[in-house]
Protein backbone atom coordinates (compact mmCIF):
# COMPACT_ATOMS: atom_id res chain seq x y z
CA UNK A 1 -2.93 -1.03 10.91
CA UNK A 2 -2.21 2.25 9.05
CA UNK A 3 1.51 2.81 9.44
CA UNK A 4 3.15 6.12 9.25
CA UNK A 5 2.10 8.46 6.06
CA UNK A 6 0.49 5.09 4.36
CA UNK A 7 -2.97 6.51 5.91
CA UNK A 8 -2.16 9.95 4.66
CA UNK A 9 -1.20 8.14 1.16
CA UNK A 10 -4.44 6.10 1.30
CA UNK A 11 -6.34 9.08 1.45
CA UNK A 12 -4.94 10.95 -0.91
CA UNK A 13 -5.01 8.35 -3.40
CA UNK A 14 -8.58 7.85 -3.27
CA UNK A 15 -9.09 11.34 -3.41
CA UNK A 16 -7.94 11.69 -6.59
CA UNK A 17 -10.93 9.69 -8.02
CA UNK A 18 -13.52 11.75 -6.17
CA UNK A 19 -14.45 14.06 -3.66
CA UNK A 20 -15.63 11.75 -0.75
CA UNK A 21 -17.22 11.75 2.90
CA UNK A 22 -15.29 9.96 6.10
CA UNK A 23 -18.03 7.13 5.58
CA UNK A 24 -17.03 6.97 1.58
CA UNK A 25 -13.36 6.53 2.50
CA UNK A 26 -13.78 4.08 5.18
CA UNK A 27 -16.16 1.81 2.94
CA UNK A 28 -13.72 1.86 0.55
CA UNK A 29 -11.18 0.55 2.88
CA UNK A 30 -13.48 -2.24 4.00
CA UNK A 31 -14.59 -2.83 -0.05
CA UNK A 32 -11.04 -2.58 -2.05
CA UNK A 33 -8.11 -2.41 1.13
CA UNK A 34 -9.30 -5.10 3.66
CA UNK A 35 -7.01 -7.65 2.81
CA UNK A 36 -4.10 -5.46 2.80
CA UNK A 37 -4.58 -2.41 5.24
CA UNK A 38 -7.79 -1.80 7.88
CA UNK A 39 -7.95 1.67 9.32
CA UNK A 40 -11.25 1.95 11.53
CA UNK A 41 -12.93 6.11 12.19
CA UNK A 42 -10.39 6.40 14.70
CA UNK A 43 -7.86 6.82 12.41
CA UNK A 44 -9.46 8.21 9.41
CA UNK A 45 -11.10 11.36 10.63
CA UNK A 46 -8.47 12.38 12.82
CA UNK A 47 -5.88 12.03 9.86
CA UNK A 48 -8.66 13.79 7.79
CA UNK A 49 -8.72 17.04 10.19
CA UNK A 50 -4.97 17.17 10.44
CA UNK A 51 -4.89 16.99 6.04
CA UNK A 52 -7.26 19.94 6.23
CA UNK A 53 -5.27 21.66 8.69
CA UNK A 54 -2.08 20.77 6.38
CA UNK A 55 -3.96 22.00 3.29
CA UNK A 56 -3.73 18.84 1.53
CA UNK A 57 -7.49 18.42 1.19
CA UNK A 58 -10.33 20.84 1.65
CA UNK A 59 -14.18 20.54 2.50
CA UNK A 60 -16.12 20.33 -0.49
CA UNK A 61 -19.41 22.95 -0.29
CA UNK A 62 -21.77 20.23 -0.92
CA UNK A 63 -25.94 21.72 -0.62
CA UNK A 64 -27.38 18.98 1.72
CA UNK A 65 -30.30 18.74 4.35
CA UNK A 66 -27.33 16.82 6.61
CA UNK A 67 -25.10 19.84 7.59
CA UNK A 68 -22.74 17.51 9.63
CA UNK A 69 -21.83 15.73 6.64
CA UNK A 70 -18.38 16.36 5.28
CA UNK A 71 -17.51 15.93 1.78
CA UNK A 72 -13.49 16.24 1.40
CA UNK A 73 -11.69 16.76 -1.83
CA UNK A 74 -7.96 17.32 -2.68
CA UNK A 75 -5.92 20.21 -2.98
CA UNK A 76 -3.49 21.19 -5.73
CA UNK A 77 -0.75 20.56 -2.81
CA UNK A 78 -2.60 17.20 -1.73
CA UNK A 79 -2.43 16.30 -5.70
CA UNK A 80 0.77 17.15 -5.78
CA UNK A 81 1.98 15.95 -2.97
CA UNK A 82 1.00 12.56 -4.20
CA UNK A 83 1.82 12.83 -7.42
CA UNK A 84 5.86 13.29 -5.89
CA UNK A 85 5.65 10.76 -3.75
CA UNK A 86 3.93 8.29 -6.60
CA UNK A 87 6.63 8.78 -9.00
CA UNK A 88 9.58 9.50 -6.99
CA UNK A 89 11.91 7.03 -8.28
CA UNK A 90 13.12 4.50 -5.20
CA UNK A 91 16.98 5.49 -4.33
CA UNK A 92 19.42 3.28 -5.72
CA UNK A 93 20.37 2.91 -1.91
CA UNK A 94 16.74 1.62 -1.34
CA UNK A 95 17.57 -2.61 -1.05
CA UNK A 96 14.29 -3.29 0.58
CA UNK A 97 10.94 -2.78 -0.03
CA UNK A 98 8.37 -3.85 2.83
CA UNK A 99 4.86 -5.26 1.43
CA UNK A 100 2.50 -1.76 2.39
CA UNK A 101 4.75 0.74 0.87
CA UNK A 102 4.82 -2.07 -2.59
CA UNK A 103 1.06 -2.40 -2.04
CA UNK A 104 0.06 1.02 -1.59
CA UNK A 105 2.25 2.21 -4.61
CA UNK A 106 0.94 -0.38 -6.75
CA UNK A 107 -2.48 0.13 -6.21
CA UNK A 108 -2.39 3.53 -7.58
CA UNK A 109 0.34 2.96 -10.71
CA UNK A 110 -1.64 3.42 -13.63
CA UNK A 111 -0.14 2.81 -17.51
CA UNK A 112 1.67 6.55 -17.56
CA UNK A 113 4.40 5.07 -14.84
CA UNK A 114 6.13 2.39 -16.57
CA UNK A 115 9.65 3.04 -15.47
CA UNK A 116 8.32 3.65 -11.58
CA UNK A 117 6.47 0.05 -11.94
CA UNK A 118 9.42 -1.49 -13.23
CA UNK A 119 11.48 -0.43 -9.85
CA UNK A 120 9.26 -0.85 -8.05
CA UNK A 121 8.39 -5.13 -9.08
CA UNK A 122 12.43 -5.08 -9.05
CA UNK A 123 12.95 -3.74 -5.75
CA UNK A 124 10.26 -6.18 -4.61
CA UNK A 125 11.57 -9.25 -6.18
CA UNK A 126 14.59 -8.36 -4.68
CA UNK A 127 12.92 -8.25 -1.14
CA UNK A 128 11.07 -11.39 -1.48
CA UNK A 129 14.66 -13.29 -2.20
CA UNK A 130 16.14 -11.74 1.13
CA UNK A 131 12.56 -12.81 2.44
CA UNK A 132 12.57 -16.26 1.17
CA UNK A 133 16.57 -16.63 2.32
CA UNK A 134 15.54 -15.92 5.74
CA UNK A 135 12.42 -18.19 5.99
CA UNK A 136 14.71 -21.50 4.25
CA UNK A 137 16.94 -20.63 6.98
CA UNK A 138 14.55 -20.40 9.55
CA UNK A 139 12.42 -23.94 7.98
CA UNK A 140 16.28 -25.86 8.21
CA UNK A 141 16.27 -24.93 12.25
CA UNK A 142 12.64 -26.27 12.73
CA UNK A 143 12.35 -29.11 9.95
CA UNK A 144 14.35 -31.44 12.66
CA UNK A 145 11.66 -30.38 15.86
CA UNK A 146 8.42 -32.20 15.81
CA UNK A 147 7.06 -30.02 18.52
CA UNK A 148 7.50 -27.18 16.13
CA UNK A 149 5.75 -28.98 13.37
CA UNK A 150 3.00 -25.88 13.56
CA UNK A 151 5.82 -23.54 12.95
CA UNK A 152 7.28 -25.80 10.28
CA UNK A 153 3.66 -25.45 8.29
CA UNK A 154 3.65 -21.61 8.88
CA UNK A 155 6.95 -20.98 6.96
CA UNK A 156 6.02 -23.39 4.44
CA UNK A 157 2.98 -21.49 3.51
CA UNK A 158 5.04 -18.58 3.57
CA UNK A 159 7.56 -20.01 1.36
CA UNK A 160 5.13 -20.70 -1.09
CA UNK A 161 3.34 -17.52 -1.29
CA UNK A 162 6.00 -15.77 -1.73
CA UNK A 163 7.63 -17.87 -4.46
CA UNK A 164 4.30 -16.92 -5.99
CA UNK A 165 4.89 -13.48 -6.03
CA UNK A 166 7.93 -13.60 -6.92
CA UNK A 167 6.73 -15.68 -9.99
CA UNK A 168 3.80 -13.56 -10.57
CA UNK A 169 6.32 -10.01 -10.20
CA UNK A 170 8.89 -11.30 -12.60
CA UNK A 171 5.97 -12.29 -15.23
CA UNK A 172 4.94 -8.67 -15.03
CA UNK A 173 8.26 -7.11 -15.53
CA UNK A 174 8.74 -9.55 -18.89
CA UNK A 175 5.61 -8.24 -19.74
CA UNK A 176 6.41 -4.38 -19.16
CA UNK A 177 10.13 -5.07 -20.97
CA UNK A 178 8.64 -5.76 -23.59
């Protein structure tokens, strides 16, 4: 389910906690990511090999019995290639933000990006009103259809969660206003 350069990001993100193995990353994807992203070995380790062929991570010289075992670390262009992309303010032109990018972003903001959280809850709020626009309008063509009464439940649901976030998002930017 890893979409373009949200693999890469992934990675790199969790890199800059601690050098890890293949196996490290993808338990950590099952552990902390499952609800939000999957990405099985078939993904990983080939996006691993083409990092270390990029330079954005290198093998870590690790003294083990198990000589197949590969422990990868970040570079100081895998750092900073993060770091730019992490704090890169969103272009004013930027009107939409789809839920990976916010996810992914968010899951590695710590307390020294105020200003990039900010935009980024903002931008996100202001998706999720497009979102919920679209859905009301979609709910109004259905409401009137009891064949489509599973349909009807499905944007419903939707409709509510994200009214949640949007609740929960605009708590948070009170919060960091203040």
């Amino acid at each position: 389910m890893a979409r373009s350069n949200t693999l890469q990001y992934m990675i790199l993100g969790l890199l800059t906690r601690q050098p890890m193995t293949g196996y490290d990353i993808k338990q950590t994807f099952d552990k902390e990511k499952a609800e939000f992203w999957t990405a099985p070995f078939s993904q990983i380790y080939p996006e691993l090999n083409r990092m270390l062929n990029d330079g954005l991570i290198s093998l870590l010289k690790v003294n083990t019995t198990n000589s197949r075992k590969k422990t990868y670390q970040l570079t100081k262009d895998g750092r900073n290639l993060f770091e730019q992309w992490l704090t890169t303010p969103l272009s004013p032109e930027t009107t939409m933000l789809d839920n990976d990018n916010f996810i992914l972003r968010l899951h590695f903001l710590g307390h020294e990006h105020p200003t990039i959280l900010r935009q980024l809850l903002t931008l996100r709020v202001r998706t999720i009103n497009l979102e919920i626009a679209q859905l009301e309008l979609e709910l109004t063509e259905v409401v009137n259809h009891p064949e489509q009464l599973g349909r009807e439940l499905i944007i419903k649901k939707e409709l509510a969660n994200k009214k949640s976030d949007i609740q929960l998002w605009k708590k948070e930017l009170k919060i960091q206003s203040k």
